[in-house]
N, C-alpha and C. Protein backbone atom coordinates (compact mmCIF):
# COMPACT_ATOMS: atom_id res chain seq x y z
N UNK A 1 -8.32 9.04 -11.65
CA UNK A 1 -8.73 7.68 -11.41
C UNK A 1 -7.61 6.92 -10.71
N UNK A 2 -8.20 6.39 -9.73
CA UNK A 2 -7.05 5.45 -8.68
C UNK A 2 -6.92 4.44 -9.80
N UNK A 3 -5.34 3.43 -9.95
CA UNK A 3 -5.52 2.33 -9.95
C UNK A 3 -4.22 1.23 -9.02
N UNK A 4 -4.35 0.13 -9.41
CA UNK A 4 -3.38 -0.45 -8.51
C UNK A 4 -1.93 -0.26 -8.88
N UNK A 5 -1.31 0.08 -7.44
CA UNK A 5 0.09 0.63 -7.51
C UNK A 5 0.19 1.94 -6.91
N UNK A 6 -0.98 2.32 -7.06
CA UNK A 6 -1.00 3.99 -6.50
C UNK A 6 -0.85 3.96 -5.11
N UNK A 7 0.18 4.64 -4.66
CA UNK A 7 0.55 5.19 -3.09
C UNK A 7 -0.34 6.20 -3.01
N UNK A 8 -1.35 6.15 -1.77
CA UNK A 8 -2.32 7.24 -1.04
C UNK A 8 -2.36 7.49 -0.10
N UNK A 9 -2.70 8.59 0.27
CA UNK A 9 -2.45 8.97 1.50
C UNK A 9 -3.95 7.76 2.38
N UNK A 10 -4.06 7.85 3.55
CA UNK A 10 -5.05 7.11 4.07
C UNK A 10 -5.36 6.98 6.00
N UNK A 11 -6.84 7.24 5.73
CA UNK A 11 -7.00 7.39 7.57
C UNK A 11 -7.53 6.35 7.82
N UNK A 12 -6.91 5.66 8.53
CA UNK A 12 -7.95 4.35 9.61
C UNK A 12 -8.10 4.32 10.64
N UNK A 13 -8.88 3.79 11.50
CA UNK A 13 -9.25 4.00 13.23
C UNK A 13 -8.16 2.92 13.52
N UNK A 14 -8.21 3.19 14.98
CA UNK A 14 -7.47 2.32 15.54
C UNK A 14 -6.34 2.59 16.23
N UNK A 15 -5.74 1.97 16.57
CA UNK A 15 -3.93 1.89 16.39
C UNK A 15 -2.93 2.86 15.26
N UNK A 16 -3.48 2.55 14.15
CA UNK A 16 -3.34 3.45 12.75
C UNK A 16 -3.97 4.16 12.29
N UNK A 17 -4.16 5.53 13.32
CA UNK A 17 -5.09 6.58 13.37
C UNK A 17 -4.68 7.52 12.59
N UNK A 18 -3.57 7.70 12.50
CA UNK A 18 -2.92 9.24 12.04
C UNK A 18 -2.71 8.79 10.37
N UNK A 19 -2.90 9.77 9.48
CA UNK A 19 -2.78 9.43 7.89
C UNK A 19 -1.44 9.23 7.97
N UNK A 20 -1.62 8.39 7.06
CA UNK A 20 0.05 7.56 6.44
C UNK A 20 -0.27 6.89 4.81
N UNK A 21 0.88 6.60 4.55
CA UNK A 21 0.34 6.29 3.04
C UNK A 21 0.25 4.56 2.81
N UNK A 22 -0.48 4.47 1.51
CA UNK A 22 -0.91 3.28 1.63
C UNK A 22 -0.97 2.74 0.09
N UNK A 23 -0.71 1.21 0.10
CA UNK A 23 -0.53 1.19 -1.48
C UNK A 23 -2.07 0.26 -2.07
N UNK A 24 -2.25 0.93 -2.69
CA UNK A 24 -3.59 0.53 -3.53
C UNK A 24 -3.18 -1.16 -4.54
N UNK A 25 -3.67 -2.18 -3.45
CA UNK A 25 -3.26 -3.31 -4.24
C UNK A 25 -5.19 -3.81 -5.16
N UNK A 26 -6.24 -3.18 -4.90
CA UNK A 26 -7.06 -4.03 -5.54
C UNK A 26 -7.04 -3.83 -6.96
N UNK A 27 -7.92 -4.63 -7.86
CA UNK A 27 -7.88 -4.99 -9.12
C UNK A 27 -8.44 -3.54 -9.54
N UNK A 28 -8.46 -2.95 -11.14
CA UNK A 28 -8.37 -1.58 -11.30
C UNK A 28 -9.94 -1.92 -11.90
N UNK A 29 -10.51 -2.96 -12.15
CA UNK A 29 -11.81 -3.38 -12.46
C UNK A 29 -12.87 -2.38 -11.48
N UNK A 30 -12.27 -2.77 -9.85
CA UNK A 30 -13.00 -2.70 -9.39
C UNK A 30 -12.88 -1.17 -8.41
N UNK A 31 -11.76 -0.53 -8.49
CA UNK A 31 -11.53 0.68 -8.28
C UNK A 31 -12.65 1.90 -8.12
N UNK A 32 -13.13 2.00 -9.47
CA UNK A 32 -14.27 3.33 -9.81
C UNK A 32 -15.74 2.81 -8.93
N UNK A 33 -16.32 1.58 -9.03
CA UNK A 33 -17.26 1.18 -8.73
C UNK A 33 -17.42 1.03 -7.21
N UNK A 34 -16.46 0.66 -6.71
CA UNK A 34 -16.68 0.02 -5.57
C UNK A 34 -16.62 0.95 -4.49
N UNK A 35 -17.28 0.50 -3.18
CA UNK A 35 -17.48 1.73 -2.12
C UNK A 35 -16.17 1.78 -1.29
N UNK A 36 -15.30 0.58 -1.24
CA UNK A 36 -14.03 0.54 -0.83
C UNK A 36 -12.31 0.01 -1.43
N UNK A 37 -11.65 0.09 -0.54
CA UNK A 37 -10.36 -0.04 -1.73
C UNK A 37 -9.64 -1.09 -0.80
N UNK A 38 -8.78 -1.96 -1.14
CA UNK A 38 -8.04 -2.55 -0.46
C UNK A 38 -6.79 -2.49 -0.57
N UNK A 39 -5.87 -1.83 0.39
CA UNK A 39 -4.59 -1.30 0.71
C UNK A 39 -3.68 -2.08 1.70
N UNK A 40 -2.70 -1.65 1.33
CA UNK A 40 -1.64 -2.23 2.50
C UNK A 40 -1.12 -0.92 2.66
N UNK A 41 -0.72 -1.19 4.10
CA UNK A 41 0.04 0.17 4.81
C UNK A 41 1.15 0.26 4.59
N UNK A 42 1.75 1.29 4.59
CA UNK A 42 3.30 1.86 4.27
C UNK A 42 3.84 2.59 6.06
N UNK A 43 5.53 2.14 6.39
CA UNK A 43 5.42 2.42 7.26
C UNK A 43 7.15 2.90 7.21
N UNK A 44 7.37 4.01 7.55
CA UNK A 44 9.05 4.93 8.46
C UNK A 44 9.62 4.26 9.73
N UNK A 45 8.44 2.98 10.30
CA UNK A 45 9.34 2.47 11.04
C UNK A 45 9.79 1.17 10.62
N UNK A 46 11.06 1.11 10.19
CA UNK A 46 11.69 -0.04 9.76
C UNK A 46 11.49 -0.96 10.54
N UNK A 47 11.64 -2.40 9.93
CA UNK A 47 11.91 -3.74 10.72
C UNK A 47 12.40 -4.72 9.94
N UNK A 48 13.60 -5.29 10.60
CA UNK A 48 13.81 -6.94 9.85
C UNK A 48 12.91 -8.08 9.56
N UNK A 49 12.23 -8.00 8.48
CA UNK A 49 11.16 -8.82 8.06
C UNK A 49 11.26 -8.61 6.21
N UNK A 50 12.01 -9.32 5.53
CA UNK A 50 12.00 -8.98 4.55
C UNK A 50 11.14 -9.85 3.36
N UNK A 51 10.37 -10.93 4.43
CA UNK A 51 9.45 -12.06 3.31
C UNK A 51 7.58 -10.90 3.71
N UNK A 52 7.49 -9.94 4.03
CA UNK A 52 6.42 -9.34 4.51
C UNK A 52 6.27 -7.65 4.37
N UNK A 53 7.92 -7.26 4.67
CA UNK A 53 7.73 -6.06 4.81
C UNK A 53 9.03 -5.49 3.74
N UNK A 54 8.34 -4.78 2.49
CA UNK A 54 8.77 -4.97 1.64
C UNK A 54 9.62 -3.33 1.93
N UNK A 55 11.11 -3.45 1.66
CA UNK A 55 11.74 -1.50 1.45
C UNK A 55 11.25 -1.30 -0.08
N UNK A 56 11.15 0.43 0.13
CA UNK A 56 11.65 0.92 -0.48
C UNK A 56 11.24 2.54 -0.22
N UNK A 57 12.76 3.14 -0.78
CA UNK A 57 13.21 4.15 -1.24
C UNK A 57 12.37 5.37 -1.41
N UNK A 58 12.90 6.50 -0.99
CA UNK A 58 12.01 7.51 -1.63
C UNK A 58 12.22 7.95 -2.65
N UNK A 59 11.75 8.65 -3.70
CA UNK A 59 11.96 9.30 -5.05
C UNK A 59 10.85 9.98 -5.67
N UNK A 60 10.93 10.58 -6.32
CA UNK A 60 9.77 11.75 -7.14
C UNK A 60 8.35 10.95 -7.54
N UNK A 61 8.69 9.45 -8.13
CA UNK A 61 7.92 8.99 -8.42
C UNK A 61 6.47 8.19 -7.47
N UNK A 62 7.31 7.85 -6.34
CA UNK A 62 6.32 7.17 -5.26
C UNK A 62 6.07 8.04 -4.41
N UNK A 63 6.92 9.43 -4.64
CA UNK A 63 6.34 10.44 -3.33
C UNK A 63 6.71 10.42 -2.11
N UNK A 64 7.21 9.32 -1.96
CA UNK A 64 7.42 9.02 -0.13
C UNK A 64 8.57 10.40 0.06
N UNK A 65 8.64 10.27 1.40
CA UNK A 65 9.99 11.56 1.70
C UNK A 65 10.77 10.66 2.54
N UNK A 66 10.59 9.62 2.74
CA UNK A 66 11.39 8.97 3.58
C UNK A 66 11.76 6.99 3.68
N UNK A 67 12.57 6.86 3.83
CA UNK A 67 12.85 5.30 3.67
C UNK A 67 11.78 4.82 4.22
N UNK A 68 11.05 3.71 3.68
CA UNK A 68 9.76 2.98 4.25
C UNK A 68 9.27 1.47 3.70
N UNK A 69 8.63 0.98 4.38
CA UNK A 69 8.14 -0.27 4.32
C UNK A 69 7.22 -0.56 3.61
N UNK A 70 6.57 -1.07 2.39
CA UNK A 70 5.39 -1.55 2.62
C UNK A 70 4.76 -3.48 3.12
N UNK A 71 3.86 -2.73 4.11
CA UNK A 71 3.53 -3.75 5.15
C UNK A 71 2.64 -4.90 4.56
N UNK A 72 3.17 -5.94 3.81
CA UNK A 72 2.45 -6.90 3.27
C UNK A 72 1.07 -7.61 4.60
N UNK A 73 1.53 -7.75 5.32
CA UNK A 73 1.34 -8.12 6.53
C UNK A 73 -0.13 -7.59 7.82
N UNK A 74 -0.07 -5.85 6.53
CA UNK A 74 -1.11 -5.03 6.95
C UNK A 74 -1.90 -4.79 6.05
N UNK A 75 -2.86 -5.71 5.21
CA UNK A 75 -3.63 -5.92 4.58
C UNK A 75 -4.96 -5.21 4.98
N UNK A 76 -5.59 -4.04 4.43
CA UNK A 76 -6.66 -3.29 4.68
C UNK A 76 -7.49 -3.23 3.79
N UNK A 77 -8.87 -2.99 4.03
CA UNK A 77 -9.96 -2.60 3.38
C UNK A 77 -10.56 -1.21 3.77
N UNK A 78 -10.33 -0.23 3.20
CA UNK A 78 -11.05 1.05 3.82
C UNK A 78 -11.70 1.69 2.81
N UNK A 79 -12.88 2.51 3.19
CA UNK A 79 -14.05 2.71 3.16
C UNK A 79 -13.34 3.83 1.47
N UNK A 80 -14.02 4.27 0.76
CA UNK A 80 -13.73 5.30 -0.29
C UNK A 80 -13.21 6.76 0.26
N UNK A 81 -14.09 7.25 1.46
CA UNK A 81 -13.97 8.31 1.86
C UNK A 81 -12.89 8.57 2.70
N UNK A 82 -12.08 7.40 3.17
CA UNK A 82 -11.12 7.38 3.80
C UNK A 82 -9.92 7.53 3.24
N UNK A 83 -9.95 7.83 1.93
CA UNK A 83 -8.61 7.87 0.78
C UNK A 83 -8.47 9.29 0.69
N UNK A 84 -7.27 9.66 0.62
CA UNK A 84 -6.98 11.41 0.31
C UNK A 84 -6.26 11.23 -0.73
N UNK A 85 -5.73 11.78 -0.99
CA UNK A 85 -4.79 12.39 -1.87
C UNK A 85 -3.90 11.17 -2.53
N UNK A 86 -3.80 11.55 -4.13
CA UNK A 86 -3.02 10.17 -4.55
C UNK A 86 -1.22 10.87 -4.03
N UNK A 87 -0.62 10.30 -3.68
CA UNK A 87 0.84 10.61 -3.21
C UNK A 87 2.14 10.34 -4.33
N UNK A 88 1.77 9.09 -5.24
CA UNK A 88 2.90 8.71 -5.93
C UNK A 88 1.91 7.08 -6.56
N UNK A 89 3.02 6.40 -7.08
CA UNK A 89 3.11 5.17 -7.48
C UNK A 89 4.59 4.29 -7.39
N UNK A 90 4.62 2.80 -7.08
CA UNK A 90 5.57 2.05 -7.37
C UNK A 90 5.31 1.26 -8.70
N UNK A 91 6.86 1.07 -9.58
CA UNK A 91 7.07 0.66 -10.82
C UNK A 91 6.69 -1.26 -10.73
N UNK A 92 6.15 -1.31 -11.86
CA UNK A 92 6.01 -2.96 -12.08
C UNK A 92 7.37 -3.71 -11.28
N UNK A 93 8.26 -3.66 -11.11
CA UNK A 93 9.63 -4.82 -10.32
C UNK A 93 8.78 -4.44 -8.81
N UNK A 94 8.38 -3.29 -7.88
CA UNK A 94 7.92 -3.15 -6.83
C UNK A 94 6.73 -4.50 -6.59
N UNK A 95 5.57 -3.86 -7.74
CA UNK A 95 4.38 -4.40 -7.86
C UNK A 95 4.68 -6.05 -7.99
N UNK A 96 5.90 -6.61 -8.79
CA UNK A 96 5.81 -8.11 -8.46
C UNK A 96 6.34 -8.62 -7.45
N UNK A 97 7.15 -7.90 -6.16
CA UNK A 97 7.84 -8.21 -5.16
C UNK A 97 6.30 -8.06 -4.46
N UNK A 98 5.58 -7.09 -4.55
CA UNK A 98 4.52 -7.35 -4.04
C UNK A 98 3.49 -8.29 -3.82
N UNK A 99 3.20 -8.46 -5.11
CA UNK A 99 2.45 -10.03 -5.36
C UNK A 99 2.88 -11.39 -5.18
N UNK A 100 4.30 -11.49 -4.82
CA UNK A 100 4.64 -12.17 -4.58
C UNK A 100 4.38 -12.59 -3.22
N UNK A 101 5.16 -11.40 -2.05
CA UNK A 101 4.89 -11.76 -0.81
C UNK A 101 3.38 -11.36 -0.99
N UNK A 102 2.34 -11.08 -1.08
CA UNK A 102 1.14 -11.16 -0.61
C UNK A 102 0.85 -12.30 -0.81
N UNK A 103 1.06 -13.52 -2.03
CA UNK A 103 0.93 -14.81 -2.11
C UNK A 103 1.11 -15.38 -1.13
N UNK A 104 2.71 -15.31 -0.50
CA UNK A 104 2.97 -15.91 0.74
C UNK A 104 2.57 -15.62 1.46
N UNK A 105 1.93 -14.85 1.91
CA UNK A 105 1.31 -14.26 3.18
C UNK A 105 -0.20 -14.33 3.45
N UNK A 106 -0.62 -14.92 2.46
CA UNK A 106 -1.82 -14.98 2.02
C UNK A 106 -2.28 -16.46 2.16
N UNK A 107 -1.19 -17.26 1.95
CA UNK A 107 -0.85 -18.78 1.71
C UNK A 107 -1.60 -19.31 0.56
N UNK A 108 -1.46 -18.96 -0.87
CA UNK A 108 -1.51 -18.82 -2.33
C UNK A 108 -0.24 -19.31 -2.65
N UNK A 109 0.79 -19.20 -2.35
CA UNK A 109 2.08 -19.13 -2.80
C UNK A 109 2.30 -20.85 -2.32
C-alpha cells in the first residue's frame, strides 16, 4: 500500500518522459481508492532555489542513488497506472520541509 512520503518511481508525457522518481504527497485516505496520485517530481539536476526545490541526500532509506531535488514547484497528478515501483521514503523533518514549501508555493502559507 502506497502512502504519503513514499518515493516512486513514475512516467509522465511530455518534457518528463523518461521514469524518474517522485514523491507521493496526497492524503493516505485517498491513496487505495482513487484512480490517481498526486506527486511532485524528484530531480539529479540541481538548482539554486531553496524556498521550492527541496535537497536531499541519498541513503538506504529513500532509495535515491544520487544527490537530488524534490521539485515543490512540479506539482503532478498522474494516472494509477503510471506509478511503478515504490523506490524508498522520506522521514517526517523531510515531509514538514515539504509542507511547508508546498504552502508557499501554493500561496496557503
Amino acid at each position: 500500500m502506497l502512502k504519503r512520503g513514499n518515493i516512486v518511481s513514475i512516467v509522465v508525457q511530455g518534457g518528463f518522459g523518461k521514469p524518474r522518481p517522485a514523491l507521493l504527497i496526497q492524503s493516505d485516505m485517498f491513496n487505495e481508492a482513487h484512480a490517481t496520485l498526486s506527486v511532485l517530481l524528484i530531480s539529479s539536476e540541481l538548482i539554486d532555489a531553496p524556498l521550492f526545490r527541496l535537497s536531499i541526500e541519498p541513503n538506504q532509506v529513500n532509495g535515491l542513488t544520487q544527490p537530488s531535488q524534490i521539485q515543490v514547484d512540479k506539482v503532478m497528478t498522474v494516472r494509477r497506472d503510471r506509478v511503478g515501483q515504490l523506490i524508498g521514503s522520506v522521514d517526517d523533518a523531510m515531509m514538514v520541509r515539504v509542507n511547508r514549501a508546498l504552502a508557499l508555493w501554493t500561496g496557503l502559507a
